[in-house]
PDB file of N, CA and C in Angstrom:
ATOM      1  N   UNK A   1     -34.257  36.275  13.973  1.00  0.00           N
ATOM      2  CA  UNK A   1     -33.641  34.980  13.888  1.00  0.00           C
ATOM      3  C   UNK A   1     -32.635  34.983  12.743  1.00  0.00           C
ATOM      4  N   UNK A   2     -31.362  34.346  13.118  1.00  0.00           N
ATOM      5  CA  UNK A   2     -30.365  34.556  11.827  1.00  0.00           C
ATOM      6  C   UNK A   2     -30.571  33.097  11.561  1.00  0.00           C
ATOM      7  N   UNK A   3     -30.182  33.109  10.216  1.00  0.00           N
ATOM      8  CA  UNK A   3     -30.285  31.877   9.180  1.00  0.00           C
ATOM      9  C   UNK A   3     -28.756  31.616   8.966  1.00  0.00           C
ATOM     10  N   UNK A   4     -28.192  31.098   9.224  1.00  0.00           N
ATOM     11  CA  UNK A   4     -26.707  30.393   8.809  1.00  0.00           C
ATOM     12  C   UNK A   4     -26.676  29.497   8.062  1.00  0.00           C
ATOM     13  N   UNK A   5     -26.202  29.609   6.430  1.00  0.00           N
ATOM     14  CA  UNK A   5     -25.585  28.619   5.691  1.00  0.00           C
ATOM     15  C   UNK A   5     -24.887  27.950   5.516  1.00  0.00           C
ATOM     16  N   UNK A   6     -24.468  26.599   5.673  1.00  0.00           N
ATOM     17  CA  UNK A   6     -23.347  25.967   5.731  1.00  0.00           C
ATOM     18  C   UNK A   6     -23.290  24.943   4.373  1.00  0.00           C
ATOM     19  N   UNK A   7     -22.195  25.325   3.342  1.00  0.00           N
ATOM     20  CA  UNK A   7     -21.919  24.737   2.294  1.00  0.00           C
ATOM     21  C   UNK A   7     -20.921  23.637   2.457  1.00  0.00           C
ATOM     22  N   UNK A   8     -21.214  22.255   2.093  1.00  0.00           N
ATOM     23  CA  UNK A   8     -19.761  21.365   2.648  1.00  0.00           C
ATOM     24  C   UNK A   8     -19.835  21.037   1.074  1.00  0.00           C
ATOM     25  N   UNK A   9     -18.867  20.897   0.562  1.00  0.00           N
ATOM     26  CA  UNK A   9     -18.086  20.831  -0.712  1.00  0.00           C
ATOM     27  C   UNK A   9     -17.111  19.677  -0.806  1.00  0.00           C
ATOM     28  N   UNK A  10     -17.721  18.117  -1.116  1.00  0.00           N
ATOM     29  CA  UNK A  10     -16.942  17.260  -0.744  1.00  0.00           C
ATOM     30  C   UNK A  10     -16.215  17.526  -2.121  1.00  0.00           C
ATOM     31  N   UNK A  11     -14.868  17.095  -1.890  1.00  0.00           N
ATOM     32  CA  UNK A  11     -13.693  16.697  -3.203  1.00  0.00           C
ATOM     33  C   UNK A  11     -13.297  15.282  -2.750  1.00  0.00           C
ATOM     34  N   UNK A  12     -13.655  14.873  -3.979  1.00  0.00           N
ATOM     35  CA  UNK A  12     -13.303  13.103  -4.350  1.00  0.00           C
ATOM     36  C   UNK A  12     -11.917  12.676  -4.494  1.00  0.00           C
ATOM     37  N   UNK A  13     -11.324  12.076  -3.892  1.00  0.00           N
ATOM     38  CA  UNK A  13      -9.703  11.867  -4.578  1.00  0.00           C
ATOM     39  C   UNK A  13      -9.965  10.607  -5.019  1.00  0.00           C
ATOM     40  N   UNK A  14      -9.183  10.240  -6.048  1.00  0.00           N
ATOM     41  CA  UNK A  14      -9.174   9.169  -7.107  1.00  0.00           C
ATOM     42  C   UNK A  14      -8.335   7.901  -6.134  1.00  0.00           C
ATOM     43  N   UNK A  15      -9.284   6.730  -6.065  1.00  0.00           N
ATOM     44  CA  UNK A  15      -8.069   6.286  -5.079  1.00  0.00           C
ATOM     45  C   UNK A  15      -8.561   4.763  -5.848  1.00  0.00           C
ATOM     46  N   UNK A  16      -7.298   3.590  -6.070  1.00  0.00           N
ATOM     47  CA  UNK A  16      -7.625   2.624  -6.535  1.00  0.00           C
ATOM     48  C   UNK A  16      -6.928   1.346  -5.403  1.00  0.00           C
ATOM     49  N   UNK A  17      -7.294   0.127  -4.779  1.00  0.00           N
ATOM     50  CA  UNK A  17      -7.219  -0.856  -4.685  1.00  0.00           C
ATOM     51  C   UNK A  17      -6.229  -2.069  -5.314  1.00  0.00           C
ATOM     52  N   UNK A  18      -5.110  -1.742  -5.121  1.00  0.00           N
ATOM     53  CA  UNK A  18      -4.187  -2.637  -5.783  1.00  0.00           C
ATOM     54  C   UNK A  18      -3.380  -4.123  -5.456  1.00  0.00           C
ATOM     55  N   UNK A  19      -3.189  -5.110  -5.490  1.00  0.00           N
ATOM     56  CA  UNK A  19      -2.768  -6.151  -5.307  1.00  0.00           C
ATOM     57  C   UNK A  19      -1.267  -5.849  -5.739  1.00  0.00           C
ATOM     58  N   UNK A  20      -0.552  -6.166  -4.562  1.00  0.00           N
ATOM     59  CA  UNK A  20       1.118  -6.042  -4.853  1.00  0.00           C
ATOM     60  C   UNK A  20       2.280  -6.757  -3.865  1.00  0.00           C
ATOM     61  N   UNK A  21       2.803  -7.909  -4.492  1.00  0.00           N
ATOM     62  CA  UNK A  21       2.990  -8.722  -4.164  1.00  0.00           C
ATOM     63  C   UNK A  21       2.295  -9.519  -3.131  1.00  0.00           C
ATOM     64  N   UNK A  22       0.734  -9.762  -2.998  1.00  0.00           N
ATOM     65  CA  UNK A  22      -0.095 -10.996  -2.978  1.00  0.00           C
ATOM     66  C   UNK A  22      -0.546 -10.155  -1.608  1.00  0.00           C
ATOM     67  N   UNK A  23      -0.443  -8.728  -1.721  1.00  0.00           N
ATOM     68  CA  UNK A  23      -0.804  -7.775  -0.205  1.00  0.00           C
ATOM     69  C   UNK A  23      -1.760  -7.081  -1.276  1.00  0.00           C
ATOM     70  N   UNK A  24      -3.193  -6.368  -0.589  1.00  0.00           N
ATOM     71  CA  UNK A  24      -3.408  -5.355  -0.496  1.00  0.00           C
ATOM     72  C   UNK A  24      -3.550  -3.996  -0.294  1.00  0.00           C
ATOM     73  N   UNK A  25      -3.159  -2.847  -1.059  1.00  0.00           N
ATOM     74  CA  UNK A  25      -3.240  -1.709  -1.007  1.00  0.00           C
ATOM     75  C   UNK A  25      -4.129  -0.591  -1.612  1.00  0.00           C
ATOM     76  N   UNK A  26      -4.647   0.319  -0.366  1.00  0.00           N
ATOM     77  CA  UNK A  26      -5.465   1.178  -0.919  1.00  0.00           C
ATOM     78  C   UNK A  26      -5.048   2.686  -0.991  1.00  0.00           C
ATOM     79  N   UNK A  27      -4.380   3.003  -2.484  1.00  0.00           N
ATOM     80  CA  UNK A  27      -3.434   3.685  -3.100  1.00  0.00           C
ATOM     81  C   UNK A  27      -4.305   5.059  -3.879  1.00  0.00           C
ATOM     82  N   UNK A  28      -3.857   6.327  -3.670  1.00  0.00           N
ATOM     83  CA  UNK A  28      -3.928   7.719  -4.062  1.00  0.00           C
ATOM     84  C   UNK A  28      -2.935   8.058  -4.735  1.00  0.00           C
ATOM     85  N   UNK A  29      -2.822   9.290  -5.773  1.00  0.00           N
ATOM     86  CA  UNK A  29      -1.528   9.979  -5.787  1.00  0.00           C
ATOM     87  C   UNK A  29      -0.725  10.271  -5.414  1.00  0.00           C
ATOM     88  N   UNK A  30      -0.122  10.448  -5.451  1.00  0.00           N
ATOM     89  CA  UNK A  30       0.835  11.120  -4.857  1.00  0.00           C
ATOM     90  C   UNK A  30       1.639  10.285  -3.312  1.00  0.00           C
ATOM     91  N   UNK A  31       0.843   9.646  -2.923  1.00  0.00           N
ATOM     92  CA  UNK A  31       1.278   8.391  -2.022  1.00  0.00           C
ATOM     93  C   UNK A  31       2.455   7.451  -1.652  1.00  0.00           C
ATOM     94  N   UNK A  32       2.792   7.468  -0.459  1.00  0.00           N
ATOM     95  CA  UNK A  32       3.991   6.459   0.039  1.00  0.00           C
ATOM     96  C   UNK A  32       3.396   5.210   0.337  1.00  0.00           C
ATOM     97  N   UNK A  33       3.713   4.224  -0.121  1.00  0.00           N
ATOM     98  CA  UNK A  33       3.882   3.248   0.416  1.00  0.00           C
ATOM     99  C   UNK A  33       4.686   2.151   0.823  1.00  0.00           C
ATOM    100  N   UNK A  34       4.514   1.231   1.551  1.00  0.00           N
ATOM    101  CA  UNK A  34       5.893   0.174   2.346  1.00  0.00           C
ATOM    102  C   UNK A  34       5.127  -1.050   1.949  1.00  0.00           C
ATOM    103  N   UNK A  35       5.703  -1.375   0.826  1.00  0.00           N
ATOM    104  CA  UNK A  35       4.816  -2.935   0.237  1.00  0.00           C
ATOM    105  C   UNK A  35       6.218  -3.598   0.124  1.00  0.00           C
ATOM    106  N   UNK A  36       6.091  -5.060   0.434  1.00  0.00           N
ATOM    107  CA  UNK A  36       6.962  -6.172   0.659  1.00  0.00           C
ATOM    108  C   UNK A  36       8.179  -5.796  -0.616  1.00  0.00           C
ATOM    109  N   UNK A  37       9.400  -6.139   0.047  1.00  0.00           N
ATOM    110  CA  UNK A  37      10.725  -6.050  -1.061  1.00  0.00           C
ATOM    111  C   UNK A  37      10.360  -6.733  -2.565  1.00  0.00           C
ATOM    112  N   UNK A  38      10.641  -6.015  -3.180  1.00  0.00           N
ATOM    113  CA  UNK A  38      10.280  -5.945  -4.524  1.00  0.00           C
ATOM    114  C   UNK A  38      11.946  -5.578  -4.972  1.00  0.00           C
ATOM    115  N   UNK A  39      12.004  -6.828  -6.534  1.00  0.00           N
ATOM    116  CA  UNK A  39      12.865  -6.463  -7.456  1.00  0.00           C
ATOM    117  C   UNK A  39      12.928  -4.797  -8.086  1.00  0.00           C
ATOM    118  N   UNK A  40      14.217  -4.603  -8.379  1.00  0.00           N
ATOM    119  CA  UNK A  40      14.438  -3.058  -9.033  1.00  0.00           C
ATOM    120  C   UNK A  40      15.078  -1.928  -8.141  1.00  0.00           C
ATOM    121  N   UNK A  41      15.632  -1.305  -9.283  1.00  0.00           N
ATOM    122  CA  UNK A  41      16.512  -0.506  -8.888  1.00  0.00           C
ATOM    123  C   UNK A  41      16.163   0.678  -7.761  1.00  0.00           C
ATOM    124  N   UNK A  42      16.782   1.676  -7.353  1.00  0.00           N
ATOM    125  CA  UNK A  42      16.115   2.990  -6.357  1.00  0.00           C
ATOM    126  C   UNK A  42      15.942   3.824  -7.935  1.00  0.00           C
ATOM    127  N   UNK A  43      14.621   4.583  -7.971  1.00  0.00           N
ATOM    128  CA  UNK A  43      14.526   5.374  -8.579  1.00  0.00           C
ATOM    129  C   UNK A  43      13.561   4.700  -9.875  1.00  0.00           C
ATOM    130  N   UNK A  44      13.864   3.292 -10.285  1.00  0.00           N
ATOM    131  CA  UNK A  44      13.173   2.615 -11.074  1.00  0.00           C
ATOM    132  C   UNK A  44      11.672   2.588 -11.134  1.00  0.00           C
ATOM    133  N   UNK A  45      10.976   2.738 -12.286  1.00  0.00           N
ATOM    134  CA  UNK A  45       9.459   2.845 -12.439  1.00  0.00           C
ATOM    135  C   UNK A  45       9.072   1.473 -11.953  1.00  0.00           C
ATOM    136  N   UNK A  46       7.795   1.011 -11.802  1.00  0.00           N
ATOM    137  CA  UNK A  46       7.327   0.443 -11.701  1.00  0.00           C
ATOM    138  C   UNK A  46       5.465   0.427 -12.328  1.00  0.00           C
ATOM    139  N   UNK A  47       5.143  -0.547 -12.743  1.00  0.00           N
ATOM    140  CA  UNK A  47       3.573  -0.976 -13.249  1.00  0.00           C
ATOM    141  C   UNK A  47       2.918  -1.802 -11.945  1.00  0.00           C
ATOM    142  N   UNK A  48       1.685  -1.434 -11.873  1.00  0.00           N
ATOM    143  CA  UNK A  48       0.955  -2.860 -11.205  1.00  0.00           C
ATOM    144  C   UNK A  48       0.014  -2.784 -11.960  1.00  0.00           C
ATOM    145  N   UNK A  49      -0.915  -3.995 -12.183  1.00  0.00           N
ATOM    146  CA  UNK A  49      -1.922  -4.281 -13.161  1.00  0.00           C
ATOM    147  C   UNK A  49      -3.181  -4.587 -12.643  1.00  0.00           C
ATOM    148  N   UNK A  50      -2.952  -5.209 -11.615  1.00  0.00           N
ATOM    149  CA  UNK A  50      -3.757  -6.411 -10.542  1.00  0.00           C
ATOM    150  C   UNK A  50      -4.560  -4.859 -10.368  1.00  0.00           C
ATOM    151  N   UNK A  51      -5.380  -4.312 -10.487  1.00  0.00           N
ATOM    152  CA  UNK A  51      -6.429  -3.679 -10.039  1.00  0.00           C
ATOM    153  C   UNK A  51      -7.383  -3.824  -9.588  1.00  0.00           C
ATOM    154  N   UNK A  52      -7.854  -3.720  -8.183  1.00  0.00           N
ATOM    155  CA  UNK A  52      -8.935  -4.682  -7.872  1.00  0.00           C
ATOM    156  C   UNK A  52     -10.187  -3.757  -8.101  1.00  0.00           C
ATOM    157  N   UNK A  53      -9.930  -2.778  -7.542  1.00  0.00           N
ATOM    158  CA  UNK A  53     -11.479  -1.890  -7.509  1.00  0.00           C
ATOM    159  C   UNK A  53     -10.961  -0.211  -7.491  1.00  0.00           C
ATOM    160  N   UNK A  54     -11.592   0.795  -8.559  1.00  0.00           N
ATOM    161  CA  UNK A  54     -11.305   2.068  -8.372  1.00  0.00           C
ATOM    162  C   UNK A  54     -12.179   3.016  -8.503  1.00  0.00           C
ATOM    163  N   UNK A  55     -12.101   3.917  -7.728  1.00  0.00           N
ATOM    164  CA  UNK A  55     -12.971   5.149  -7.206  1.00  0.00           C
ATOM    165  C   UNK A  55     -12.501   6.761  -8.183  1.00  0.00           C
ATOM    166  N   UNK A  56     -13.184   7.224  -9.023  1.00  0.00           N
ATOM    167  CA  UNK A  56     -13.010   8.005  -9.440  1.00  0.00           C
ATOM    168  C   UNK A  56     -14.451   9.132  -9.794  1.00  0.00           C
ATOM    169  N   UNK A  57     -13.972  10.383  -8.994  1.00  0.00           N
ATOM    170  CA  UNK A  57     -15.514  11.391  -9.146  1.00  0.00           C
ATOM    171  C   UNK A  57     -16.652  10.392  -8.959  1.00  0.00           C
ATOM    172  N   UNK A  58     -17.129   9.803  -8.097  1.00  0.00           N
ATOM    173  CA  UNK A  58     -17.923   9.231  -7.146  1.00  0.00           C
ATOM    174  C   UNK A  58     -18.408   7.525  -7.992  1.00  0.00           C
ATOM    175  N   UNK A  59     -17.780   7.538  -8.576  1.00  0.00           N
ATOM    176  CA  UNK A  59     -17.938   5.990  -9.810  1.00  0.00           C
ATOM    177  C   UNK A  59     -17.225   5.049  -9.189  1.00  0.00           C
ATOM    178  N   UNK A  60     -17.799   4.635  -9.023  1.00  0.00           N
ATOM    179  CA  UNK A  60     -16.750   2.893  -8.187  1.00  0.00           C
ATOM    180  C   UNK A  60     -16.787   1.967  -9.240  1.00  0.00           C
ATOM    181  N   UNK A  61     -15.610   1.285  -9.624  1.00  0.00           N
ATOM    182  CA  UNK A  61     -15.444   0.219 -10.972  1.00  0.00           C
ATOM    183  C   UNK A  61     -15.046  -0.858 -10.223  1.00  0.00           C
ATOM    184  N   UNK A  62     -15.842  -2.005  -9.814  1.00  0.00           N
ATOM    185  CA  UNK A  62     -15.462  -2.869  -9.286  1.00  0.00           C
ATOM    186  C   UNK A  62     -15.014  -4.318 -10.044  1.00  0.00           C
ATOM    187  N   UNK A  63     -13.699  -4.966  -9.993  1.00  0.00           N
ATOM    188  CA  UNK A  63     -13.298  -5.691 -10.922  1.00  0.00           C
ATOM    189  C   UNK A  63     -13.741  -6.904 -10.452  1.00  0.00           C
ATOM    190  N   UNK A  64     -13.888  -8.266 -11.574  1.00  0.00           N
ATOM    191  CA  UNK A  64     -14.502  -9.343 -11.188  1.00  0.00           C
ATOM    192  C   UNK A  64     -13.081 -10.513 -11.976  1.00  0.00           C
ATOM    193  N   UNK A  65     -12.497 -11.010 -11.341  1.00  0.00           N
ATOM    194  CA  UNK A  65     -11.774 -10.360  -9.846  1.00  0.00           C
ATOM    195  C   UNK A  65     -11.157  -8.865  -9.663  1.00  0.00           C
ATOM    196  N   UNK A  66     -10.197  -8.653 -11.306  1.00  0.00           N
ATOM    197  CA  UNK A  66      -9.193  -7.679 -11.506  1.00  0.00           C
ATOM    198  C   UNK A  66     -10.178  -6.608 -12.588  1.00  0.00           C
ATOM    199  N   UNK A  67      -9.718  -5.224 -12.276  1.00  0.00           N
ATOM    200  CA  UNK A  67     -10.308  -4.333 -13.390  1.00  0.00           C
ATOM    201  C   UNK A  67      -9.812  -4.714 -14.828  1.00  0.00           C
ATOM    202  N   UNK A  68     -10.053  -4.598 -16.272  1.00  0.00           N
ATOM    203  CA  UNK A  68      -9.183  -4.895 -17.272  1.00  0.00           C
ATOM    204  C   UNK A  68      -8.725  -3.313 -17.728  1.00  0.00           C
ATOM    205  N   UNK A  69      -7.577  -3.261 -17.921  1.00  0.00           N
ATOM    206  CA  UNK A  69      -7.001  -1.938 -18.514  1.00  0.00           C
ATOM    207  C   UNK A  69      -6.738  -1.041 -17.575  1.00  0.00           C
ATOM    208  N   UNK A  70      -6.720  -1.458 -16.276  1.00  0.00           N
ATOM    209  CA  UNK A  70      -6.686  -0.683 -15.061  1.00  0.00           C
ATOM    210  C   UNK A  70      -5.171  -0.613 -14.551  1.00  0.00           C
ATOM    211  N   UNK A  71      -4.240   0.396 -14.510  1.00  0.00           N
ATOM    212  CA  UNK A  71      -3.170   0.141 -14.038  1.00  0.00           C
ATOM    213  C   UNK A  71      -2.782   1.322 -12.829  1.00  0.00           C
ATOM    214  N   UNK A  72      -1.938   0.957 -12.368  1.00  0.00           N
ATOM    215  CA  UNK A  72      -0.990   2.073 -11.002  1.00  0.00           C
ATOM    216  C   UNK A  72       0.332   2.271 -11.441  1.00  0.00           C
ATOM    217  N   UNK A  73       0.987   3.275 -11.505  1.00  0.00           N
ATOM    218  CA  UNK A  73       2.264   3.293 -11.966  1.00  0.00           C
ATOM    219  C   UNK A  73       3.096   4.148 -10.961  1.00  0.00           C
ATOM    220  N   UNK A  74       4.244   3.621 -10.597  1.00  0.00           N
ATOM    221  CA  UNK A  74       5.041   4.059  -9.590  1.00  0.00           C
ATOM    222  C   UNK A  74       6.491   4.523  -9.587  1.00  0.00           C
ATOM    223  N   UNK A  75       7.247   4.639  -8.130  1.00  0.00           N
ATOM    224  CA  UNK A  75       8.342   4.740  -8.500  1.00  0.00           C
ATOM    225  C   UNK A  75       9.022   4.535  -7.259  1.00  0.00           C
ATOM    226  N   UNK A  76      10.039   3.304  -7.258  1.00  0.00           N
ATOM    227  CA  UNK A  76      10.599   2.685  -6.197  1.00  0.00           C
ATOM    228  C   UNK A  76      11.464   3.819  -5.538  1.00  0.00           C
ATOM    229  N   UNK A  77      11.488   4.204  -4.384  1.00  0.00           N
ATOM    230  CA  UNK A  77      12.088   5.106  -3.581  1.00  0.00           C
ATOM    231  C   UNK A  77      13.303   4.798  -3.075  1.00  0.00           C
ATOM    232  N   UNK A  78      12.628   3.552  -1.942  1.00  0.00           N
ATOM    233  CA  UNK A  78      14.745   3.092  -1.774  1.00  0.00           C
ATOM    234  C   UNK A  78      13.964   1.915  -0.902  1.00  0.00           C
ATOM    235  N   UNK A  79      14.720   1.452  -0.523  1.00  0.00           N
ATOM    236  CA  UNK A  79      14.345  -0.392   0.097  1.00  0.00           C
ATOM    237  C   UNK A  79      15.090  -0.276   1.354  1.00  0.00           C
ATOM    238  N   UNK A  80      13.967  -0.295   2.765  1.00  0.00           N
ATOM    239  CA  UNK A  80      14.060  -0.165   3.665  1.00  0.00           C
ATOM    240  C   UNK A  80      14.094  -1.172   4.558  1.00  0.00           C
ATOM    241  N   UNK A  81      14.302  -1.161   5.748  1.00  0.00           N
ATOM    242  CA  UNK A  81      14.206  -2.446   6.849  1.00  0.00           C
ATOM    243  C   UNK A  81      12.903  -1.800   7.802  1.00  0.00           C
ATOM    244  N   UNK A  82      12.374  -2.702   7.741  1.00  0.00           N
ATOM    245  CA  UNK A  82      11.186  -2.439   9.221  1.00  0.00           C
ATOM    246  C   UNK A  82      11.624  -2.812  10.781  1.00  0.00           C
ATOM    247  N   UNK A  83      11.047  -2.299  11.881  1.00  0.00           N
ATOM    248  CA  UNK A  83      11.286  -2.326  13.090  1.00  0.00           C
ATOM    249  C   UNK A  83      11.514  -3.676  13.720  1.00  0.00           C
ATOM    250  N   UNK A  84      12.534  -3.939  14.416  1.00  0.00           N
ATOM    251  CA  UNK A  84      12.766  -5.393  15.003  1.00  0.00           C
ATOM    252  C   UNK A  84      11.862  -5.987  15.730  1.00  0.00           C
ATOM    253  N   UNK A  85      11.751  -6.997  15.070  1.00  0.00           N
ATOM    254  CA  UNK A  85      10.721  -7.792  16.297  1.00  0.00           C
ATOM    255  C   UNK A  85      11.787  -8.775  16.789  1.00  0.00           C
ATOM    256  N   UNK A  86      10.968  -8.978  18.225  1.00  0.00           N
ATOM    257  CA  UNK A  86      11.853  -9.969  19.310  1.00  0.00           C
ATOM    258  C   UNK A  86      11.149 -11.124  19.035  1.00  0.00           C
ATOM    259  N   UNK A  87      11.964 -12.409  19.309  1.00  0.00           N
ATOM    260  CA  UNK A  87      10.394 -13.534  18.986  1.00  0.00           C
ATOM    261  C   UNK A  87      11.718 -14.401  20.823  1.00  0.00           C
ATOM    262  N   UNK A  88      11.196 -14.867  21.579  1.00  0.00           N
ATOM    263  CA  UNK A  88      11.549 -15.181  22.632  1.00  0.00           C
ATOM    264  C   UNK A  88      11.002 -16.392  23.029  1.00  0.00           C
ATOM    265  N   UNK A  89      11.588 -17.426  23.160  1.00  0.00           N
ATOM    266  CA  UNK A  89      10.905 -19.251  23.848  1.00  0.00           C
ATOM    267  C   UNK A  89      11.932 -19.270  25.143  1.00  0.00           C
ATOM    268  N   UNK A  90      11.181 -20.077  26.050  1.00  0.00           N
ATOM    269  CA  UNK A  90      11.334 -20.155  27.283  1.00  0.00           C
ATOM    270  C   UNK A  90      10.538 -21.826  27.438  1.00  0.00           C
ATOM    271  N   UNK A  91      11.185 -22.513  28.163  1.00  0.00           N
ATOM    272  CA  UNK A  91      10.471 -23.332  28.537  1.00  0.00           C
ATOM    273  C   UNK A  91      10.757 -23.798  30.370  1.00  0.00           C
ATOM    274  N   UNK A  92       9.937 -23.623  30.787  1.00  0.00           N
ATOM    275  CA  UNK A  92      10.157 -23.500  32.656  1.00  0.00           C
ATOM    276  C   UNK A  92      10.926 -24.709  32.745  1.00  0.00           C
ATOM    277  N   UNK A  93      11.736 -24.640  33.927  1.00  0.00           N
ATOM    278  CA  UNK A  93      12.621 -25.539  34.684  1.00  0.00           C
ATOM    279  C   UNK A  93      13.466 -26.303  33.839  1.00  0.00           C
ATOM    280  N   UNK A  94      13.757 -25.754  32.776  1.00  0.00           N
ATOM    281  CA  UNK A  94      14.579 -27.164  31.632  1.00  0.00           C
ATOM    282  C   UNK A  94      15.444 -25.887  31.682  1.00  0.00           C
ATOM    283  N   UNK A  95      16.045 -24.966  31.679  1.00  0.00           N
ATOM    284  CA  UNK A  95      16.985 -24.262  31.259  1.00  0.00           C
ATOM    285  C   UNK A  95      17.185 -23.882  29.926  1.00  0.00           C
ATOM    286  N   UNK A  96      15.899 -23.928  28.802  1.00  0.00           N
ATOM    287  CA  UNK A  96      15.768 -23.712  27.613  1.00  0.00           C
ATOM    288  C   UNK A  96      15.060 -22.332  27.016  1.00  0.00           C
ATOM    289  N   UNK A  97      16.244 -21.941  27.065  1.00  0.00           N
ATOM    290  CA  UNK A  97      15.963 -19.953  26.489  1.00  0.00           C
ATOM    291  C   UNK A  97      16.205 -19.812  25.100  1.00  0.00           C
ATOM    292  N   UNK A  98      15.530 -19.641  24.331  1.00  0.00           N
ATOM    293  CA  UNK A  98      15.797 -18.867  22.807  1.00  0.00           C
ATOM    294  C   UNK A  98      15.278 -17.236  22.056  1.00  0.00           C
ATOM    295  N   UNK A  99      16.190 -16.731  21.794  1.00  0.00           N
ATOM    296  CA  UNK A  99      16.260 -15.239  21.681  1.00  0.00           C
ATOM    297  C   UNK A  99      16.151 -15.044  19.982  1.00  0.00           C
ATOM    298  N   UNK A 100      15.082 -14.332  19.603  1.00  0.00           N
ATOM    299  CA  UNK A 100      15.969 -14.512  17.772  1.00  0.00           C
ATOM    300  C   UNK A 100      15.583 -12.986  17.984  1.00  0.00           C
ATOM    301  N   UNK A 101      16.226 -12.076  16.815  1.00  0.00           N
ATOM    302  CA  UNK A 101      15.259 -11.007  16.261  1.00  0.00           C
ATOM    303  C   UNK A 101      14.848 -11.071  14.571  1.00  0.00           C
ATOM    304  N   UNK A 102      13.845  -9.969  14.024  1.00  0.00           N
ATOM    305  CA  UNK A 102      13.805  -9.914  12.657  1.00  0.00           C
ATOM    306  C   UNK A 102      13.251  -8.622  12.756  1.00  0.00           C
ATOM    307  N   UNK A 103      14.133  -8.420  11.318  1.00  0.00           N
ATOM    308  CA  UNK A 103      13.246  -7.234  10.603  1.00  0.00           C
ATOM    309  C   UNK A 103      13.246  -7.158   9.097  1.00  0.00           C
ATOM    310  N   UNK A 104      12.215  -6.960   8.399  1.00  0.00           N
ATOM    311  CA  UNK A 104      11.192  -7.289   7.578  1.00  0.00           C
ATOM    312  C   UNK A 104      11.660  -6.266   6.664  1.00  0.00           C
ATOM    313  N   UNK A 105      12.045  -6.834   5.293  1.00  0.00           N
ATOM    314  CA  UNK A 105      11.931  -5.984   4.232  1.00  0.00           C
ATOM    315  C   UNK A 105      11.526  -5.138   3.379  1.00  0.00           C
ATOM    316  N   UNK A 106      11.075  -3.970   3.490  1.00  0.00           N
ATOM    317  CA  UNK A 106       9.959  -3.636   2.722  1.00  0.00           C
ATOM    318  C   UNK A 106      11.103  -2.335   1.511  1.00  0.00           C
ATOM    319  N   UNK A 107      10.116  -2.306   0.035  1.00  0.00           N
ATOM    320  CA  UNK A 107      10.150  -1.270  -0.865  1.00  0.00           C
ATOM    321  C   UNK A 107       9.519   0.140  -0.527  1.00  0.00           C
ATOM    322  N   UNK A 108       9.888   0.997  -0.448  1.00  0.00           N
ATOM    323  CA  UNK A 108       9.133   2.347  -0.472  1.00  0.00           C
ATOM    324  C   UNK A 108       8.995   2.630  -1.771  1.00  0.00           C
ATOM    325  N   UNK A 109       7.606   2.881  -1.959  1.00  0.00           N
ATOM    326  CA  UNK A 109       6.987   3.594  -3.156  1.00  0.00           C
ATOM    327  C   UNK A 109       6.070   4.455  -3.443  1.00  0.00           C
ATOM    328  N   UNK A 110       6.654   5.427  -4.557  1.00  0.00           N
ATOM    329  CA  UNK A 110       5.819   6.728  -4.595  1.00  0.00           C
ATOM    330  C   UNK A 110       4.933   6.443  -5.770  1.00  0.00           C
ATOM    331  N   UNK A 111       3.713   6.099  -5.407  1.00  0.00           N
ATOM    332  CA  UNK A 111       2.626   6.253  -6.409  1.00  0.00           C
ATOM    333  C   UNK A 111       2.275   7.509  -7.481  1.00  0.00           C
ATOM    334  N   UNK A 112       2.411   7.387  -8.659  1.00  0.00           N
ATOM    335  CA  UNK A 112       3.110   8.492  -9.517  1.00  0.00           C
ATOM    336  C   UNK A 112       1.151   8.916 -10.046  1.00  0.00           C
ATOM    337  N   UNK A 113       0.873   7.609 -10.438  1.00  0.00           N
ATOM    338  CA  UNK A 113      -0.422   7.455 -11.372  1.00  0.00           C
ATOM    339  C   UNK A 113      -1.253   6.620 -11.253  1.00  0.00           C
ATOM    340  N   UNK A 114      -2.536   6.999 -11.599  1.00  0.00           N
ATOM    341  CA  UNK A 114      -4.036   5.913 -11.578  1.00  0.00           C
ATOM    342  C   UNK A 114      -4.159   6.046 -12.899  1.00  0.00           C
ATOM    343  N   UNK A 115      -4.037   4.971 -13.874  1.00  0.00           N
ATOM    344  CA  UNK A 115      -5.012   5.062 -14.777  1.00  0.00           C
ATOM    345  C   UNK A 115      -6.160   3.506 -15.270  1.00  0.00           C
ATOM    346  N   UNK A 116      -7.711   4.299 -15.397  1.00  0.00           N
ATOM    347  CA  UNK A 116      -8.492   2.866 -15.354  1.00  0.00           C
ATOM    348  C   UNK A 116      -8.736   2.861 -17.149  1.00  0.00           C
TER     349      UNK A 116
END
C-alpha cells in the first residue's frame, strides 16, 4: 500500500476593506481598482483612512466602525469612462419614445500599500 503525502501550504495575502468615496472596497497590493471619479491628478498619490476591517497573517482587526491608524495608500492611474448604458421609456399608443445613454465615471487605482 503506498502512502501519499499531500502538503497544502496556505499563503495569506494582506488584504484590507476600505471605504472610498461612500463605496466599498476589498483591496490587496498591488491591485487595480475602478472606484467612483475622484479629485487629482494622473499619477498623483493618494491616502484613504476610512479602514474598515484588515486581514494580515491570519489576524483580522475589525474596526468599530473605522480601524484607528489604519491607512491604504495609492496611486491614481488615469480616469476612465465605464460602458454605456441605454435607459429607454416607451409608453404604448401615445407615441412617447425616450432614448438617453450614460456612462459612469470612474478613477483607476493602483493600490501601492496597507499599513494598520
Amino acid at each position: 500500500m503506498h502512502l501519499i503525502l499531500i502538503i497544502v501550504i496556505y499563503q495569506t495575502i494582506m488584504y484590507a476593506i476600505v471605504n472610498i468615496s461612500g463605496k466599498q472596497f476589498k483591496v490587496t497590493k498591488d491591485q487595480h481598482i475602478f472606484a467612483p471619479k475622484m479629485q487629482g491628478e494622473v499619477d498623483a498619490s493618494v491616502e484613504f483612512d476610512q479602514v474598515l476591517l484588515a486581514e494580515d497573517d491570519g489576524t483580522v482587526s475589525v474596526g468599530a466602525p473605522l480601524l484607528s491608524g489604519a491607512k491604504v495608500s495609492g496611486k491614481i492611474l488615469d480616469h476612465v469612462k465605464g460602458d454605456k448604458v441605454i435607459v429607454f421609456k416607451k409608453k404604448r399608443r401615445k407615441g412617447y419614445k425616450k432614448k438617453n445613454g450614460h456612462r459612469q465615471q470612474f478613477t483607476k487605482i493602483l493600490i501601492e500599500n496597507i499599513t494598520l
